[in-house]
C-alpha atoms as a PDB file:
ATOM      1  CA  UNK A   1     122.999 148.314 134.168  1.00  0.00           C
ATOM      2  CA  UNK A   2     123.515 146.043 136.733  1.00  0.00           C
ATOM      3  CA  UNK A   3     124.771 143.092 134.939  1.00  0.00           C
ATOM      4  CA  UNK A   4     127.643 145.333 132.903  1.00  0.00           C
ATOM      5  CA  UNK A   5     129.089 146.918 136.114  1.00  0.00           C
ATOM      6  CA  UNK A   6     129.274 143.300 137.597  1.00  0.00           C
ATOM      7  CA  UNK A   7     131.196 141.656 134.909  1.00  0.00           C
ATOM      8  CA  UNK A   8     133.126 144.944 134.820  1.00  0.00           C
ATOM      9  CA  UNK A   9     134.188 144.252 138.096  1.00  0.00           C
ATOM     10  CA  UNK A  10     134.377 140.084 137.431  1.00  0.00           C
ATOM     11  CA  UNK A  11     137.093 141.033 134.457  1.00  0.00           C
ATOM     12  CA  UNK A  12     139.396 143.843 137.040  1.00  0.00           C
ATOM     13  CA  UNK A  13     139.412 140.637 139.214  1.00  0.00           C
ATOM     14  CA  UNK A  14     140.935 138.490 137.198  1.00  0.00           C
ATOM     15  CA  UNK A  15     143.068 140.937 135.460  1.00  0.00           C
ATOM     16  CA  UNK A  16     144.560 141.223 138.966  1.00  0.00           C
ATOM     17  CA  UNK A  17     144.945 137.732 139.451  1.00  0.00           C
ATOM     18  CA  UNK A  18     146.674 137.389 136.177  1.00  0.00           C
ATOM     19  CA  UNK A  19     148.946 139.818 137.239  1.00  0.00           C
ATOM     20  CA  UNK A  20     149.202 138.334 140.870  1.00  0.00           C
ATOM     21  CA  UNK A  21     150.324 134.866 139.445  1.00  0.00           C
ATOM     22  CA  UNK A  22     152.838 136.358 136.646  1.00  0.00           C
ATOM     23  CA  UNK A  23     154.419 138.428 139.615  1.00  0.00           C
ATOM     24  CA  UNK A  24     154.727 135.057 141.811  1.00  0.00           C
ATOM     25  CA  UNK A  25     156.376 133.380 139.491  1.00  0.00           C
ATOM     26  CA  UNK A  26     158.997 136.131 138.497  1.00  0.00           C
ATOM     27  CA  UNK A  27     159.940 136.781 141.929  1.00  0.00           C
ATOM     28  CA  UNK A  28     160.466 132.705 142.456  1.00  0.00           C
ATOM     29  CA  UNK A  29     161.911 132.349 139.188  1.00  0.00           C
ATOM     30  CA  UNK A  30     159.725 129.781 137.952  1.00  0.00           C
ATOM     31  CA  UNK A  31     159.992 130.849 134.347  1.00  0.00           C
ATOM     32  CA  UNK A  32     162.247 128.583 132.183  1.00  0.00           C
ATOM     33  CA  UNK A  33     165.379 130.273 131.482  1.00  0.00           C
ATOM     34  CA  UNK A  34     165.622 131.857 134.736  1.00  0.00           C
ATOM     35  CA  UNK A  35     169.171 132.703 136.822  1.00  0.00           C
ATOM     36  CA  UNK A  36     169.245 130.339 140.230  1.00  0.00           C
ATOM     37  CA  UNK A  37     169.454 132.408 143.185  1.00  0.00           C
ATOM     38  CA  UNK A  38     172.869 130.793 143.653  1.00  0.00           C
ATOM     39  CA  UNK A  39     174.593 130.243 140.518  1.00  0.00           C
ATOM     40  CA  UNK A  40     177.498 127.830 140.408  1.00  0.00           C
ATOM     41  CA  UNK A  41     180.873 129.504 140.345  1.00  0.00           C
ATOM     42  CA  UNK A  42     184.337 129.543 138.686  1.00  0.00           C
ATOM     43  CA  UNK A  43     187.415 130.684 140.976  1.00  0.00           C
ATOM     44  CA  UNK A  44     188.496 134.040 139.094  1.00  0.00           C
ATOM     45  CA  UNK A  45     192.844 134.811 139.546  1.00  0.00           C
ATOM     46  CA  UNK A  46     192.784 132.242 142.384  1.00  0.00           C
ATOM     47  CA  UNK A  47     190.726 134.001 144.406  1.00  0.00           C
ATOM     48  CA  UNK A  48     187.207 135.283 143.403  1.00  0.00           C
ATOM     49  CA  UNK A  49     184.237 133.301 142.935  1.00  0.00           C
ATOM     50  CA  UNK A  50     182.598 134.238 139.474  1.00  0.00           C
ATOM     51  CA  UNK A  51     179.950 133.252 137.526  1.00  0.00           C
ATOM     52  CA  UNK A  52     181.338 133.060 134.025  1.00  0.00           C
ATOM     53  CA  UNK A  53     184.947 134.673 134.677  1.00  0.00           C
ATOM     54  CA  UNK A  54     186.773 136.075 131.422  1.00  0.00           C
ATOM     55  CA  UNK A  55     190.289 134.568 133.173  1.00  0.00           C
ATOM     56  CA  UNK A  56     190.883 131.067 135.235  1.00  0.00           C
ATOM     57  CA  UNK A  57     194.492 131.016 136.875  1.00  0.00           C
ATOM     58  CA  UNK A  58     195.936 126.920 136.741  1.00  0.00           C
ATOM     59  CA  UNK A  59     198.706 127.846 137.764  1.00  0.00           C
ATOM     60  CA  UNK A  60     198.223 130.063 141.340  1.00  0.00           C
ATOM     61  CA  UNK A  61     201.878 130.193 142.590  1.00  0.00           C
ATOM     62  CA  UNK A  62     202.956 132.493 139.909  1.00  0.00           C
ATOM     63  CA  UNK A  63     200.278 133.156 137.392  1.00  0.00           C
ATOM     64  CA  UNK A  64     202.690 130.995 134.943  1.00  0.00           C
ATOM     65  CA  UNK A  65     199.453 129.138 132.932  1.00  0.00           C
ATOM     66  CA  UNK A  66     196.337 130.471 133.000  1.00  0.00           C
ATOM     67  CA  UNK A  67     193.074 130.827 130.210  1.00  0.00           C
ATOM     68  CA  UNK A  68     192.302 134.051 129.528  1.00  0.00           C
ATOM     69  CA  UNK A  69     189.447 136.080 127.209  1.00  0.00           C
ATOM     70  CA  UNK A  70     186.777 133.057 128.247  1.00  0.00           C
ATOM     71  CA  UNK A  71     183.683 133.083 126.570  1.00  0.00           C
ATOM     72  CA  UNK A  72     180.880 130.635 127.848  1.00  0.00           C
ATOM     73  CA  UNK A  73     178.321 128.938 125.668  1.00  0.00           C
ATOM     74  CA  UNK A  74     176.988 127.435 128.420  1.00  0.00           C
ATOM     75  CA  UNK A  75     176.914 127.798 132.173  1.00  0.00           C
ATOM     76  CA  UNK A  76     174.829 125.407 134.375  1.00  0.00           C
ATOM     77  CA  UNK A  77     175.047 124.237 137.849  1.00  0.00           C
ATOM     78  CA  UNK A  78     176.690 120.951 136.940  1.00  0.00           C
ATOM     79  CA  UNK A  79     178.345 121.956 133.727  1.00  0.00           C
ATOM     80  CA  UNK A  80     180.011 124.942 131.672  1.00  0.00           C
ATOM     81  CA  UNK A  81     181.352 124.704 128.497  1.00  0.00           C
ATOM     82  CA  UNK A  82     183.044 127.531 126.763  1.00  0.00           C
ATOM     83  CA  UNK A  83     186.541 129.119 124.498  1.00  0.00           C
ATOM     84  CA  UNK A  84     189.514 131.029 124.942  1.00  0.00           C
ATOM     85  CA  UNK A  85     192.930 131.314 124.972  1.00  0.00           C
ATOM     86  CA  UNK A  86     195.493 129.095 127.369  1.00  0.00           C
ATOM     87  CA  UNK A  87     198.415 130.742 127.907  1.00  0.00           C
ATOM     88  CA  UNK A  88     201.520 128.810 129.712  1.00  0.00           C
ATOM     89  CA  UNK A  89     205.158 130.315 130.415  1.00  0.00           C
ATOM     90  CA  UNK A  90     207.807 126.892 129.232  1.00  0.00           C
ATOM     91  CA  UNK A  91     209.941 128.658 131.997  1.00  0.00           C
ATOM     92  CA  UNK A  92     213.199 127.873 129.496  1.00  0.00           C
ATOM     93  CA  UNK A  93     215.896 128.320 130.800  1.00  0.00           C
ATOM     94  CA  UNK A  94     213.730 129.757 133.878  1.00  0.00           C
ATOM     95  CA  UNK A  95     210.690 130.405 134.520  1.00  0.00           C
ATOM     96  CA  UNK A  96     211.775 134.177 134.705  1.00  0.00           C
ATOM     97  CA  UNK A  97     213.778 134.204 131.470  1.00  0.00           C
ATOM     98  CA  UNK A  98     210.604 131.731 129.934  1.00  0.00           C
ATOM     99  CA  UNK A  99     208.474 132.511 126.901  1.00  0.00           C
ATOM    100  CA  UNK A 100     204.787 132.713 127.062  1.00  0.00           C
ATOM    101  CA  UNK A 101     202.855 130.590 124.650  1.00  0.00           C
ATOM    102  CA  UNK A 102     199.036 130.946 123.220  1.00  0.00           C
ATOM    103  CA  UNK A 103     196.478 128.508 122.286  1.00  0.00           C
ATOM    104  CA  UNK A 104     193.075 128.523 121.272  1.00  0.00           C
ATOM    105  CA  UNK A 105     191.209 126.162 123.474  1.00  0.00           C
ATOM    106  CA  UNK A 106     187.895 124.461 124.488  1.00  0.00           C
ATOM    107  CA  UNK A 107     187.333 124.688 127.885  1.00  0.00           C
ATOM    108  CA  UNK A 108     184.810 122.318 130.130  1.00  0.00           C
ATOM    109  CA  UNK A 109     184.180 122.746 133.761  1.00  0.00           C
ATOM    110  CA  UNK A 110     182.707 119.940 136.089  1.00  0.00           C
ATOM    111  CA  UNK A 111     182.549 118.994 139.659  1.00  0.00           C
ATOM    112  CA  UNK A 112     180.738 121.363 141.072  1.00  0.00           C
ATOM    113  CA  UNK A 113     180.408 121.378 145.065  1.00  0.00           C
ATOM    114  CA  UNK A 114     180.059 123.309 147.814  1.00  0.00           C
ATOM    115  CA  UNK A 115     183.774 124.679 148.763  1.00  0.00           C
ATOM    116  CA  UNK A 116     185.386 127.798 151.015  1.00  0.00           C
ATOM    117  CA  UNK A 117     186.352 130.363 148.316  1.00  0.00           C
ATOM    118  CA  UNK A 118     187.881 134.114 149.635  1.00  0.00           C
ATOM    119  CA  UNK A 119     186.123 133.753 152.836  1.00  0.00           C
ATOM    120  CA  UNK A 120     182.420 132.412 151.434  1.00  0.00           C
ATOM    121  CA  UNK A 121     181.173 128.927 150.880  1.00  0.00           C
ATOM    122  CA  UNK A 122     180.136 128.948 147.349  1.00  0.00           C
ATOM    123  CA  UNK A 123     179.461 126.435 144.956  1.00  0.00           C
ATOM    124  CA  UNK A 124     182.039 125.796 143.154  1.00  0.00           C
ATOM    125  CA  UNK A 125     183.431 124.161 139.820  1.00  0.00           C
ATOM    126  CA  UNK A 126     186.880 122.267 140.926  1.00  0.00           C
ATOM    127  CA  UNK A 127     187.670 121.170 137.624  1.00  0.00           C
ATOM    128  CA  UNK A 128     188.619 122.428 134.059  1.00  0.00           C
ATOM    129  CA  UNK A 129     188.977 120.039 131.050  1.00  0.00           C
ATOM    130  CA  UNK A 130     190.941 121.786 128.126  1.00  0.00           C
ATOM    131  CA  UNK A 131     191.052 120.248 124.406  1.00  0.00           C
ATOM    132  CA  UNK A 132     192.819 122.132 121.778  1.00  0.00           C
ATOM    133  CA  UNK A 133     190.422 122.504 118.098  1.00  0.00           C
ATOM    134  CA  UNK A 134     193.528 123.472 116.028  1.00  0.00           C
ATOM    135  CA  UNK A 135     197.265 123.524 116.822  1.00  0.00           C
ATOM    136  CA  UNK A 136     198.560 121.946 120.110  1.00  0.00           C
ATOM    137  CA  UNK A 137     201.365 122.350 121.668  1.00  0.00           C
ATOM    138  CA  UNK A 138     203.973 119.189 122.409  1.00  0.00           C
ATOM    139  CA  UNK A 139     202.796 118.849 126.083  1.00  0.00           C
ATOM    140  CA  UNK A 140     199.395 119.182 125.483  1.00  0.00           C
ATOM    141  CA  UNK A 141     198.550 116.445 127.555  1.00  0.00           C
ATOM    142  CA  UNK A 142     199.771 118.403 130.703  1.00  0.00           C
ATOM    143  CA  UNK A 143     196.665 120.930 130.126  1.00  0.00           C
ATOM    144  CA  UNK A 144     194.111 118.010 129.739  1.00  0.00           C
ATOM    145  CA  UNK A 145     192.538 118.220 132.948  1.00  0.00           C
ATOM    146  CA  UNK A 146     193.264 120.681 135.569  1.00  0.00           C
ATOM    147  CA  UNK A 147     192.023 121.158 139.422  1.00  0.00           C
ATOM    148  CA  UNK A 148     191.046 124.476 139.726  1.00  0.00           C
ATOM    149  CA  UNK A 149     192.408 126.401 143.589  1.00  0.00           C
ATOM    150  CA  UNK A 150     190.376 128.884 145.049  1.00  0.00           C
ATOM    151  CA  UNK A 151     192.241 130.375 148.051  1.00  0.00           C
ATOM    152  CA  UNK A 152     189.841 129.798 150.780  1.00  0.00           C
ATOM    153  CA  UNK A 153     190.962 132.496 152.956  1.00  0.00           C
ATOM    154  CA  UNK A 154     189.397 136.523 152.543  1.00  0.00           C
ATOM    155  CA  UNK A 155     191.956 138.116 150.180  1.00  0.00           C
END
C-alpha cells in the first residue's frame, strides 16, 4: 500500500515538472517557430511601424508610388520577401493630371536596423528591392531598389 501511494506521488511530480518546463519555454519562446518579442518592422504610409504591412509608401511627399495589397512569404529579422502590386502616378503632363499605373511585383526587404519611426525606436527594414515576374514597365529600373522613409517624428 505503501509502495503504490509513493510512486503515485513520484508520477504527480513529474507530471508537474513536465508541465513546469513546457510553460518555461512558451513564455521565453524557446520553441522553434516562435514570434521575437521585437519583430523587425516595415514603415506602413510613411509613418507606422508594421510587422508585415499590406501597403509601403516610396514615394512619401505625395503618395505618387507606392506597393499596395502585400502579401509576405517570409518575414525575418534580417529579411522579408513577399508580392503585390506597385503602383506609380507618370505625373504626364503633371503629376495632378498623371495616370496611375499597376504592376505585379516581387518585393524584398533588407537592412534592417535600429531607426526613430513615429516617435519609437524600432527596428526597422530601410530598404525594398522590387523585380517585376511578368510585364514591366519602360522605367522599371527606377523601382529596382528603393530606401524606405519612416517619419521619425509622433504623427
Amino acid at each position: 500500500m505503501r509502495k503504490a501511494s509513493y510512486s503515485r506521488k513520484v508520477g504527480i511530480a513529474l507530471v508537474g515538472a513536465a508541465l513546469c518546463v513546457v510553460a518555461l519555454g512558451v513564455s521565453t519562446g524557446a520553441f522553434a517557430g516562435s514570434i521575437p518579442e521585437h519583430p523587425t518592422k516595415a514603415p506602413k504610409d510613411c509613418q507606422l511601424p508594421r510587422v508585415e504591412p499590406t501597403r509601403i509608401v516610396l514615394a512619401c511627399g505625395d503618395f505618387g508610388t507606392y506597393v499596395n495589397r502585400l502579401h509576405w512569404h517570409h518575414w525575418g529579422n534580417g529579411r522579408a520577401r513577399g508580392h503585390g502590386k506597385l503602383r506609380f502616378n507618370d505625373c504626364d503632363p503633371s503629376c495632378v493630371e498623371g495616370t496611375f499605373h499597376t504592376y505585379a511585383v516581387k518585393a524584398g526587404l533588407l537592412d534592417a536596423r535600429k531607426t526613430r519611426c513615429n516617435g519609437s525606436r524600432v527596428r526597422l527594414f530601410n530598404h525594398m528591392d522590387l523585380t517585376f515576374p511578368h510585364r514591366q514597365p519602360s522605367n522599371a529600373e527606377d523601382f529596382h531598389h528603393n530606401d524606405l522613409f519612416c517619419n521619425p517624428h509622433k504623427a
